[in-house]
PDB file of N, CA and C in Angstrom:
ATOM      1  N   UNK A   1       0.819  -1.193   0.000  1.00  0.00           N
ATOM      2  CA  UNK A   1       0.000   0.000   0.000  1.00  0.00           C
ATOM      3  C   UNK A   1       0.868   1.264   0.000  1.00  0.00           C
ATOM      4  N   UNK A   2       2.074   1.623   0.754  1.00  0.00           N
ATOM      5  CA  UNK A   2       2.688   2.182   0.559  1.00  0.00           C
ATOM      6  C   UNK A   2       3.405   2.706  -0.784  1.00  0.00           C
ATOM      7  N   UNK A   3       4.131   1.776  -1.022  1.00  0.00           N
ATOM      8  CA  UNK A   3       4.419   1.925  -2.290  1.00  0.00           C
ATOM      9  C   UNK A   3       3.512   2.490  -3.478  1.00  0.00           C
ATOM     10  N   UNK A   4       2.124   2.291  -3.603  1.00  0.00           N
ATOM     11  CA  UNK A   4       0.994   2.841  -4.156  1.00  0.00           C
ATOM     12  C   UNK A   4       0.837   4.463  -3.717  1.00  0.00           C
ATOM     13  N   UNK A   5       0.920   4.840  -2.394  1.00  0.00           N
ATOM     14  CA  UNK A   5       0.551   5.969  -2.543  1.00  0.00           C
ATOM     15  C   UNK A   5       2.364   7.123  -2.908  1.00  0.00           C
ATOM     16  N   UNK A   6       3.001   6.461  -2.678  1.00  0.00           N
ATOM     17  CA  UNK A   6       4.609   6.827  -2.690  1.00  0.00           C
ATOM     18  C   UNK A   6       4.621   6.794  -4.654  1.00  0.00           C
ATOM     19  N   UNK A   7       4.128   6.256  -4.926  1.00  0.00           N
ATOM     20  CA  UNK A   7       3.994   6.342  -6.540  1.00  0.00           C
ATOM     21  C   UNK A   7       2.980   7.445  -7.127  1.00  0.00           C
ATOM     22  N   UNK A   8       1.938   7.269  -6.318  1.00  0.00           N
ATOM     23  CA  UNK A   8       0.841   8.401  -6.493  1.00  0.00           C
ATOM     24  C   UNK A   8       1.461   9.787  -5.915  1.00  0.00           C
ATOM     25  N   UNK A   9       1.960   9.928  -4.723  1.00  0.00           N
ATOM     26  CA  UNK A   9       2.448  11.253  -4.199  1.00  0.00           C
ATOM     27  C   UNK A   9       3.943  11.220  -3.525  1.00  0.00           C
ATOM     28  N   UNK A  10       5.250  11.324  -5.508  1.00  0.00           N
ATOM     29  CA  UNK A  10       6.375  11.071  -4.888  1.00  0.00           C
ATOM     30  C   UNK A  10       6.646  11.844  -4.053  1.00  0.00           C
ATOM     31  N   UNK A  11       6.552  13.187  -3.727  1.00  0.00           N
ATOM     32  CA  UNK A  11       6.539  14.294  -2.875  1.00  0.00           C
ATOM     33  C   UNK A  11       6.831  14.147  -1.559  1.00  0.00           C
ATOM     34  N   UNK A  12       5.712  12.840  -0.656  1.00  0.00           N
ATOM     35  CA  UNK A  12       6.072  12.196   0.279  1.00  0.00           C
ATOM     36  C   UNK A  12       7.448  11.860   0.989  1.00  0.00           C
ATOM     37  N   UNK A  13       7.936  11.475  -0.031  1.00  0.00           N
ATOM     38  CA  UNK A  13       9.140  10.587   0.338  1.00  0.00           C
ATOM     39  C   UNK A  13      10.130  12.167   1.037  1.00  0.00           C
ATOM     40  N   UNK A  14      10.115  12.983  -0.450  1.00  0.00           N
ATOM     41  CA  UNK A  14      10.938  14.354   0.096  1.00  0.00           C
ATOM     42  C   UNK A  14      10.699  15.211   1.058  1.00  0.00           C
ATOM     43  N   UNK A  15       8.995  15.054   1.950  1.00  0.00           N
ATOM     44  CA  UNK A  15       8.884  15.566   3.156  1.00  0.00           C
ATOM     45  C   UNK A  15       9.699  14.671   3.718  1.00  0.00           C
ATOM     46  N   UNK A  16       9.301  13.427   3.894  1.00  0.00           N
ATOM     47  CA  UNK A  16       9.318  12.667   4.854  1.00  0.00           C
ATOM     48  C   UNK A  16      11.682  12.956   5.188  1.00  0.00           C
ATOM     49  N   UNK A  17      12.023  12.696   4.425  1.00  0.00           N
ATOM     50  CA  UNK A  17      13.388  12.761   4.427  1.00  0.00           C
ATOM     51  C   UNK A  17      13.852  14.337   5.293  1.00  0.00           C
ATOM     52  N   UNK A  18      12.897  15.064   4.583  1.00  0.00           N
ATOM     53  CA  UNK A  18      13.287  16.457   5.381  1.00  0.00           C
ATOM     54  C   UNK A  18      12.618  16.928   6.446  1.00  0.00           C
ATOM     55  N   UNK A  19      12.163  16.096   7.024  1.00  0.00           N
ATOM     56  CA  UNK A  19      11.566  15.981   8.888  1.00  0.00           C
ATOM     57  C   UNK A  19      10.133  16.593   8.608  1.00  0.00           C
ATOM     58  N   UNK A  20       9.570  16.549   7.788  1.00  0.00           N
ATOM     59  CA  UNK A  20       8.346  17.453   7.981  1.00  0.00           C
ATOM     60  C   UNK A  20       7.628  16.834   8.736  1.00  0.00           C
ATOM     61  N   UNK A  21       6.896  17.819   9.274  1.00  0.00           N
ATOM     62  CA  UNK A  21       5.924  16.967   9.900  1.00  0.00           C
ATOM     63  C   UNK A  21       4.153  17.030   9.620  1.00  0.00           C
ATOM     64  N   UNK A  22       3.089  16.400   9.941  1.00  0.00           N
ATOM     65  CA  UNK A  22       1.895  16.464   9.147  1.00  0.00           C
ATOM     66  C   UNK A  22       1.196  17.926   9.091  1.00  0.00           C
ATOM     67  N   UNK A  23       1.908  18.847   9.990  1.00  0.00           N
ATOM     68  CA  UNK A  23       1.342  20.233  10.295  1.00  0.00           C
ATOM     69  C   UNK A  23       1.869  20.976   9.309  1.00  0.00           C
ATOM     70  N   UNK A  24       3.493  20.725   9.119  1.00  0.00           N
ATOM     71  CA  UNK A  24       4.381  21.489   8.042  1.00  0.00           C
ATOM     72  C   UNK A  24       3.764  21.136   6.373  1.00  0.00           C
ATOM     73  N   UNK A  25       3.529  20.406   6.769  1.00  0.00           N
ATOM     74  CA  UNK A  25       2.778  19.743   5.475  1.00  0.00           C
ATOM     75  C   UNK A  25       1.767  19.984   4.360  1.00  0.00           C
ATOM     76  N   UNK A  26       0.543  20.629   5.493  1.00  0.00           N
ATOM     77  CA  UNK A  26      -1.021  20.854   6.053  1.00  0.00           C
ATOM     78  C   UNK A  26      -0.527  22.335   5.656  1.00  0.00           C
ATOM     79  N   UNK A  27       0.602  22.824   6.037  1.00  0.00           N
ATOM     80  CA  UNK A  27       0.760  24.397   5.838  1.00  0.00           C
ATOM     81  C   UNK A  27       1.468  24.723   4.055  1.00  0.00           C
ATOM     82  N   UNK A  28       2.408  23.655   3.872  1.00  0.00           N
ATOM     83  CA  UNK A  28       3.329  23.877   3.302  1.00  0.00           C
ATOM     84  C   UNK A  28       1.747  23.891   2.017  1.00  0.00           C
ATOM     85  N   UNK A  29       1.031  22.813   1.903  1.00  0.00           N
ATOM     86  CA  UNK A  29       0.060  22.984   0.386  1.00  0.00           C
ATOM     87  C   UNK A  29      -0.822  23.941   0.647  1.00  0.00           C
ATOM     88  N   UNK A  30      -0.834  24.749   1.789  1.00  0.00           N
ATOM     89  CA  UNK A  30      -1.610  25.728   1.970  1.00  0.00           C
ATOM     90  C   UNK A  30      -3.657  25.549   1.834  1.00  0.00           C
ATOM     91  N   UNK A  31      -3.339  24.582   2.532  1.00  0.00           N
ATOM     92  CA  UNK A  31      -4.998  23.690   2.949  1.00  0.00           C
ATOM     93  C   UNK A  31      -5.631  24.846   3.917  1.00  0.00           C
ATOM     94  N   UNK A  32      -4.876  25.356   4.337  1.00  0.00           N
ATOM     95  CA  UNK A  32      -6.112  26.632   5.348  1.00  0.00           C
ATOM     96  C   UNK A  32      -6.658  27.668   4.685  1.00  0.00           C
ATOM     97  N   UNK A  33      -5.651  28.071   3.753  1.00  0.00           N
ATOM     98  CA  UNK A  33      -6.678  29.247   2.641  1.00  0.00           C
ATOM     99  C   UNK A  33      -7.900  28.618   2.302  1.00  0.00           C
ATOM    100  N   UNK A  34      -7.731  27.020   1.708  1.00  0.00           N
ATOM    101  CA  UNK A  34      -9.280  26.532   1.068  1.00  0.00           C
ATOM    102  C   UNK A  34     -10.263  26.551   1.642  1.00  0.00           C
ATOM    103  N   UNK A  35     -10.042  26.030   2.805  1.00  0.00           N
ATOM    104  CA  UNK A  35     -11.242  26.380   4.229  1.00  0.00           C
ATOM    105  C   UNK A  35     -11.760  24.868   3.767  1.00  0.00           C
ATOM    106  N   UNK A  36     -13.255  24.935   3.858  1.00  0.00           N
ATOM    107  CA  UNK A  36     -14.213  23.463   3.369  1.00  0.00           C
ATOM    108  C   UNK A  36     -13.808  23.419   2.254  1.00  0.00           C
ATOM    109  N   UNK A  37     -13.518  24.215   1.094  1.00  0.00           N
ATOM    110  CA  UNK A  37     -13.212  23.344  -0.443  1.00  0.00           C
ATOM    111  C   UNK A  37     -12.042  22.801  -0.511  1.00  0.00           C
ATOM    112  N   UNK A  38     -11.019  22.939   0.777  1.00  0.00           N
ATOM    113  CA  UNK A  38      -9.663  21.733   0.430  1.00  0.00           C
ATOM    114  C   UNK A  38     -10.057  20.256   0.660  1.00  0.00           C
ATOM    115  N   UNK A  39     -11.666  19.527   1.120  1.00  0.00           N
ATOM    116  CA  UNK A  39     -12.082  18.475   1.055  1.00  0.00           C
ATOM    117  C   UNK A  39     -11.926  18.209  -0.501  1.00  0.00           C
ATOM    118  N   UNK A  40     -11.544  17.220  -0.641  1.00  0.00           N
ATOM    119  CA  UNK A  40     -11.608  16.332  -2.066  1.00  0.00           C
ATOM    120  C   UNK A  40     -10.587  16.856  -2.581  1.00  0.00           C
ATOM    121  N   UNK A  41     -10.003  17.697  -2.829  1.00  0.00           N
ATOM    122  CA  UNK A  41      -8.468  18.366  -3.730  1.00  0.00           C
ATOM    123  C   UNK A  41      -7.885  17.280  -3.513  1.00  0.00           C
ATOM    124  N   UNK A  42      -6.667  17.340  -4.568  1.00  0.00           N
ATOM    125  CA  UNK A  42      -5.358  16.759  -4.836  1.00  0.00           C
ATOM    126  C   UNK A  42      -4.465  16.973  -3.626  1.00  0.00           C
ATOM    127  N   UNK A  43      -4.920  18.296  -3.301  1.00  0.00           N
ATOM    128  CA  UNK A  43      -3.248  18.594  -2.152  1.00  0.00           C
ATOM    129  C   UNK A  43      -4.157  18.124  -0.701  1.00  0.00           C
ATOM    130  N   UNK A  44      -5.855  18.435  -0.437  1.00  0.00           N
ATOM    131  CA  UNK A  44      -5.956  17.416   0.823  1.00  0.00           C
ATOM    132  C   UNK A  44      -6.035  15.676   0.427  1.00  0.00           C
ATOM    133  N   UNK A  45      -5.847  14.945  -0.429  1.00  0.00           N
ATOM    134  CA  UNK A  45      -5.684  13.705  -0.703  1.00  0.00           C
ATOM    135  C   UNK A  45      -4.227  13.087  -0.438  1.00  0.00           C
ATOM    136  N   UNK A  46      -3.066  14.546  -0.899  1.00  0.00           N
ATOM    137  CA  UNK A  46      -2.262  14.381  -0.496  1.00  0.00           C
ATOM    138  C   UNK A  46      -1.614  13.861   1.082  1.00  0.00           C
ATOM    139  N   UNK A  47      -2.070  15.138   1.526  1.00  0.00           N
ATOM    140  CA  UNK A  47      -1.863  15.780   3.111  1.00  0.00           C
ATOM    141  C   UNK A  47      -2.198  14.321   3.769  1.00  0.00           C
ATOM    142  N   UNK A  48      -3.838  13.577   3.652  1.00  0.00           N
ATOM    143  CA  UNK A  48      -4.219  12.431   3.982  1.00  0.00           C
ATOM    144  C   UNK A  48      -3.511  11.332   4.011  1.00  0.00           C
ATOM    145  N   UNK A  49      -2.567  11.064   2.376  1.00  0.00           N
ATOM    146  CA  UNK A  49      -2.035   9.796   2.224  1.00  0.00           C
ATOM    147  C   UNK A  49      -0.665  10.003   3.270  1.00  0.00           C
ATOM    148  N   UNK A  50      -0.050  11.406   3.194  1.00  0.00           N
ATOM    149  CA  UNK A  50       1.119  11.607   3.969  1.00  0.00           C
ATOM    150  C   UNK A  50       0.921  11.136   5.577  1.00  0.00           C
ATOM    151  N   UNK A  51      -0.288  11.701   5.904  1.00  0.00           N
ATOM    152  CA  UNK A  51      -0.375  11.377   7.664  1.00  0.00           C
ATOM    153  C   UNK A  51      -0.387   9.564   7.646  1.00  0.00           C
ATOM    154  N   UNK A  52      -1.292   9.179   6.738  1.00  0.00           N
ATOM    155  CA  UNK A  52      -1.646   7.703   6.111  1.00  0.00           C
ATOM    156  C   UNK A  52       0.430   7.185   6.360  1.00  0.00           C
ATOM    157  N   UNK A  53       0.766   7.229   5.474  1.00  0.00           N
ATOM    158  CA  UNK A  53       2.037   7.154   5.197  1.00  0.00           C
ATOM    159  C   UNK A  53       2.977   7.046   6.529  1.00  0.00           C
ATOM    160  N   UNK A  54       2.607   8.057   7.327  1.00  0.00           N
ATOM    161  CA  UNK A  54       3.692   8.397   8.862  1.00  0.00           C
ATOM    162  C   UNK A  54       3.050   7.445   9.685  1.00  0.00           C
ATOM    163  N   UNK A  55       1.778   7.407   9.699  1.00  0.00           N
ATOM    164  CA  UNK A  55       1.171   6.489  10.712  1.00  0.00           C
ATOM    165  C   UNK A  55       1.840   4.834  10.632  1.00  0.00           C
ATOM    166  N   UNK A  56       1.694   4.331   8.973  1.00  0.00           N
ATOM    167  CA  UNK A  56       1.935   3.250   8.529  1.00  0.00           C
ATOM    168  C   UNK A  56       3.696   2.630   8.853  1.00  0.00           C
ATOM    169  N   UNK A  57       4.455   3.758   9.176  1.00  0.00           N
ATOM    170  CA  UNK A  57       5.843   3.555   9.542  1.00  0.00           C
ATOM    171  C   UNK A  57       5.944   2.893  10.816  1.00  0.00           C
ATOM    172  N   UNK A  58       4.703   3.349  11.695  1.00  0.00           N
ATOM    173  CA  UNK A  58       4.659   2.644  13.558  1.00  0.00           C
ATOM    174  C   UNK A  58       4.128   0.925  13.499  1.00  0.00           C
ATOM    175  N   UNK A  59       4.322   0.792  14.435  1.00  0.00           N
ATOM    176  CA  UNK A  59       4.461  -0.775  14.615  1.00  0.00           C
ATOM    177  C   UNK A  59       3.706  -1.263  15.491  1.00  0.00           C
ATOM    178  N   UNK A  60       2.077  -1.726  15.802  1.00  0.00           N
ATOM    179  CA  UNK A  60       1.238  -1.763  14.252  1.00  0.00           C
ATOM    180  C   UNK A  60       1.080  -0.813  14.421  1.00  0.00           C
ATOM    181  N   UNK A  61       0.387  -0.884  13.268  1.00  0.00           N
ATOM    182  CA  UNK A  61      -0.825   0.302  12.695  1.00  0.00           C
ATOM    183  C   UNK A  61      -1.853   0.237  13.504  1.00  0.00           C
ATOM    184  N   UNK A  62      -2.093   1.739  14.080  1.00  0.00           N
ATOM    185  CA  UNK A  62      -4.001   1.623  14.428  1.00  0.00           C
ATOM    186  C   UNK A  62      -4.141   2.589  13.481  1.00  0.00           C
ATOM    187  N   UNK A  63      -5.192   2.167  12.782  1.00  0.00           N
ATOM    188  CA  UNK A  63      -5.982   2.924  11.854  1.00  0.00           C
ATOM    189  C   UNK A  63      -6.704   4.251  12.473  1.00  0.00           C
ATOM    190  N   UNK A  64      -7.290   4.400  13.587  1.00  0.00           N
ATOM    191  CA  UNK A  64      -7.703   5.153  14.747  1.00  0.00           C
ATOM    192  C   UNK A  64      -6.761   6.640  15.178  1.00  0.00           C
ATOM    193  N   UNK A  65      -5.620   6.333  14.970  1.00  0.00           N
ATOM    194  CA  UNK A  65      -4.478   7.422  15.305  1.00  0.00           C
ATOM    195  C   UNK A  65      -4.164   7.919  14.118  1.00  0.00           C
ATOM    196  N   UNK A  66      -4.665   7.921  12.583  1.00  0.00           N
ATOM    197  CA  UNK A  66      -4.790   8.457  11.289  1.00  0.00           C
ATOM    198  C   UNK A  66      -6.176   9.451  11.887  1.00  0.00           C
ATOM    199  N   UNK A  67      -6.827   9.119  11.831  1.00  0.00           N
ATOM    200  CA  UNK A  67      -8.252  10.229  12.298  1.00  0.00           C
ATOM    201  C   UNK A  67      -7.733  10.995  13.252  1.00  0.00           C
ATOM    202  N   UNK A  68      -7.222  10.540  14.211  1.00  0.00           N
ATOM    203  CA  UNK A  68      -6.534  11.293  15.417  1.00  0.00           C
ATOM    204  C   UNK A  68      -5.807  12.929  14.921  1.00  0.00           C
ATOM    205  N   UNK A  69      -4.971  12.021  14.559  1.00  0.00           N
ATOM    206  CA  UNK A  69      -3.908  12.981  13.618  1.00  0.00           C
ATOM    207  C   UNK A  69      -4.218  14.056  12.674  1.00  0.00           C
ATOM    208  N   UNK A  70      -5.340  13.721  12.313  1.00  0.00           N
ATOM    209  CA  UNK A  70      -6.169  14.854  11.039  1.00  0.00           C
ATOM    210  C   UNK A  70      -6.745  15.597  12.377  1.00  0.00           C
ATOM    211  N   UNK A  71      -7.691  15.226  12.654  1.00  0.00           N
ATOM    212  CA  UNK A  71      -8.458  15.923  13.427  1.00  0.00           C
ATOM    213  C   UNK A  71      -7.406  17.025  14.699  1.00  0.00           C
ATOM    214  N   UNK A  72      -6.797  16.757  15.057  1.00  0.00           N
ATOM    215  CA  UNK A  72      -5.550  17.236  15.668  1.00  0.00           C
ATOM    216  C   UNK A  72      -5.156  18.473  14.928  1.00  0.00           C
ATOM    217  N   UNK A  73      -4.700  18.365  13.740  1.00  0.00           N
ATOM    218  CA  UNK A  73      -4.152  19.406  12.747  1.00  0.00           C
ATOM    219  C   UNK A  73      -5.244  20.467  12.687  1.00  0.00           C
ATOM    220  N   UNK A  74      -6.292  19.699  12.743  1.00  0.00           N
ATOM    221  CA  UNK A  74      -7.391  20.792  11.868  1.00  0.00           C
ATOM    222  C   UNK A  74      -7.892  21.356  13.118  1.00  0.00           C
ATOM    223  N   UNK A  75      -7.885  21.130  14.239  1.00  0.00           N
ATOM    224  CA  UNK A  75      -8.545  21.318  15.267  1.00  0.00           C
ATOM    225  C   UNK A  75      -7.601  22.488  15.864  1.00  0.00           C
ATOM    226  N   UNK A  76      -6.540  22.461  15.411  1.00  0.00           N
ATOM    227  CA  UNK A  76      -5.225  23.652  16.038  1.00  0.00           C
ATOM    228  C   UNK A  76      -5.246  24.704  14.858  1.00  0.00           C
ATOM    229  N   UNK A  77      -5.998  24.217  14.140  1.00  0.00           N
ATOM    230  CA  UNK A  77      -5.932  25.543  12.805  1.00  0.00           C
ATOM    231  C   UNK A  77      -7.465  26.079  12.280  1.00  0.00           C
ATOM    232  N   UNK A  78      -8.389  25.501  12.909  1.00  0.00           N
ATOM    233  CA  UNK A  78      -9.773  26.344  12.266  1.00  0.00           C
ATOM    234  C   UNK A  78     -10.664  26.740  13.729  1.00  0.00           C
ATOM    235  N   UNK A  79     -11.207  27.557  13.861  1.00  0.00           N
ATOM    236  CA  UNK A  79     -12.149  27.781  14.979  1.00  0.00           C
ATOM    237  C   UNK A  79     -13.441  26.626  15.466  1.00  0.00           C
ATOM    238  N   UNK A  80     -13.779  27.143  16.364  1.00  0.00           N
ATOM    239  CA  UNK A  80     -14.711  25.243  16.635  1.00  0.00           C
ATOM    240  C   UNK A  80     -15.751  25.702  15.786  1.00  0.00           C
ATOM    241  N   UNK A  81     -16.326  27.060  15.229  1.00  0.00           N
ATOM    242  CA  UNK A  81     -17.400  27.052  14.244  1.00  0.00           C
ATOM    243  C   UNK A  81     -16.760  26.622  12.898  1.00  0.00           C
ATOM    244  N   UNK A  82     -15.121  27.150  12.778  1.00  0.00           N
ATOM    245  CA  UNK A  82     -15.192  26.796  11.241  1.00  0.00           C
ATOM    246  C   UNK A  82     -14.939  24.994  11.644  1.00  0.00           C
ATOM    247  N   UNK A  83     -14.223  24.190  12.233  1.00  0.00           N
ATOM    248  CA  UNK A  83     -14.270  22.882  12.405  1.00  0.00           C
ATOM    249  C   UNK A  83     -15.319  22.246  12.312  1.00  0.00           C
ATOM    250  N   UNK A  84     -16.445  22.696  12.847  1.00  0.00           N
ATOM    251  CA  UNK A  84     -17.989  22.046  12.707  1.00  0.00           C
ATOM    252  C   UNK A  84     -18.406  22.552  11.014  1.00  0.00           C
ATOM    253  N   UNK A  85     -18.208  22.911  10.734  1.00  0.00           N
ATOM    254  CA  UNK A  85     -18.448  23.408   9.346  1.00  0.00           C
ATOM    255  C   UNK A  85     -17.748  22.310   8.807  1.00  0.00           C
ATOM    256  N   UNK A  86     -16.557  22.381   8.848  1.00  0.00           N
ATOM    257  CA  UNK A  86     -15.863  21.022   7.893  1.00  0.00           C
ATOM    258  C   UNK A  86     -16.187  20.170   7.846  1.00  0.00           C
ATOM    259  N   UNK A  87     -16.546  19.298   9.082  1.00  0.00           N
ATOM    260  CA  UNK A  87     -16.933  18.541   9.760  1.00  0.00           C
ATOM    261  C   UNK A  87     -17.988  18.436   8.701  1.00  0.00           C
ATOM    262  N   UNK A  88     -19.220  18.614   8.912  1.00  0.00           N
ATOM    263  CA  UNK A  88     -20.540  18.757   8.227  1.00  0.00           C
ATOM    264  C   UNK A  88     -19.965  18.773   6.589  1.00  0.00           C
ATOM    265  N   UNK A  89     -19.527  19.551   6.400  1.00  0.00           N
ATOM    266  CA  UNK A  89     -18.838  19.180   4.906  1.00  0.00           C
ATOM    267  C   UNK A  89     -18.405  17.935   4.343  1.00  0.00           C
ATOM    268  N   UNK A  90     -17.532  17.639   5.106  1.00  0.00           N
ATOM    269  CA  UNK A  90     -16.823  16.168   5.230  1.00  0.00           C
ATOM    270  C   UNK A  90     -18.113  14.694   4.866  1.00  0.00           C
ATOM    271  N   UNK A  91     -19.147  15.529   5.872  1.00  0.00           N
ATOM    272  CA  UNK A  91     -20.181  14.243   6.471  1.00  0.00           C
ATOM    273  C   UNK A  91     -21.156  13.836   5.359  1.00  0.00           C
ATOM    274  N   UNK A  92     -21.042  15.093   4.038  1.00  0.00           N
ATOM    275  CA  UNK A  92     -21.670  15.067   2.844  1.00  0.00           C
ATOM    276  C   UNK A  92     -21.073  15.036   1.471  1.00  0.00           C
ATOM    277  N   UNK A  93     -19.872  15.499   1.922  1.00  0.00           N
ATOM    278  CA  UNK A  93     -19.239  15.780   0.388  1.00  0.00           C
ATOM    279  C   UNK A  93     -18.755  13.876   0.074  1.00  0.00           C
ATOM    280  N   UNK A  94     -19.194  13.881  -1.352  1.00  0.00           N
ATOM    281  CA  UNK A  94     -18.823  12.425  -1.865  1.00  0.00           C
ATOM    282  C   UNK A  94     -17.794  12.073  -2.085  1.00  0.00           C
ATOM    283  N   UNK A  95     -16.641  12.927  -2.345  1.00  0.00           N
ATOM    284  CA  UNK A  95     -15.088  12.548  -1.735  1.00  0.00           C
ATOM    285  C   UNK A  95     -14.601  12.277  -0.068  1.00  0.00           C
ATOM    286  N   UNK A  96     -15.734  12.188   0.633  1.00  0.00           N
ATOM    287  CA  UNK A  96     -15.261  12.026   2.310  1.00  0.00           C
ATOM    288  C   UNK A  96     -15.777  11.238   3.153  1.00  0.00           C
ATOM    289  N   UNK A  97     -16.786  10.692   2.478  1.00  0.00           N
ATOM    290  CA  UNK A  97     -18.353  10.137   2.941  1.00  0.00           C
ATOM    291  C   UNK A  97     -17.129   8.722   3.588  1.00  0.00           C
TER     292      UNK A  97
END
């Protein structure tokens, strides 16, 4: 699976080498200007497979600490009205369902 998204987003590999971390990341494609329309983009599919990606390096995997991790980021960068907004976005838009 890795290898799949490391083919889909070589980019990965060159955070990952240069310490980024999922926040530097989250900033670096500039996902907070989009607000709710960075759901479904290329650069939040990205951002996703990357946290996907860091999580998948620990030993095991909980799938559980990927949600963690998003929600974490987004929760230190949007207000609890704009978060509930996403949220609700998320809960409808057909890229998130």
């Amino acid at each position: 699976m890795q290898e799949k998204r490391l083919q889909e987003y070589p980019q990965m590999k060159k955070w990952r080498k240069n310490g980024k971390s999922v926040g530097d990341v989250y900033d670096l494609l500039k996902l907070q200007d989009k607000g709710e329309e960075m759901l479904g983009t290329k650069d939040w599919d990205a951002w996703v497979a990357y946290v996907t990606f860091l999580e998948e390096q620990k030993q095991p995997i909980d799938q559980s600490e990927i949600a963690t991790v998003i929600y974490t980021v987004l929760k230190n960068r949007f207000s609890s009205e704009g978060l509930a907004r996403l949220v609700a976005t998320a809960k409808t838009a057909e890229t998130t369902k």
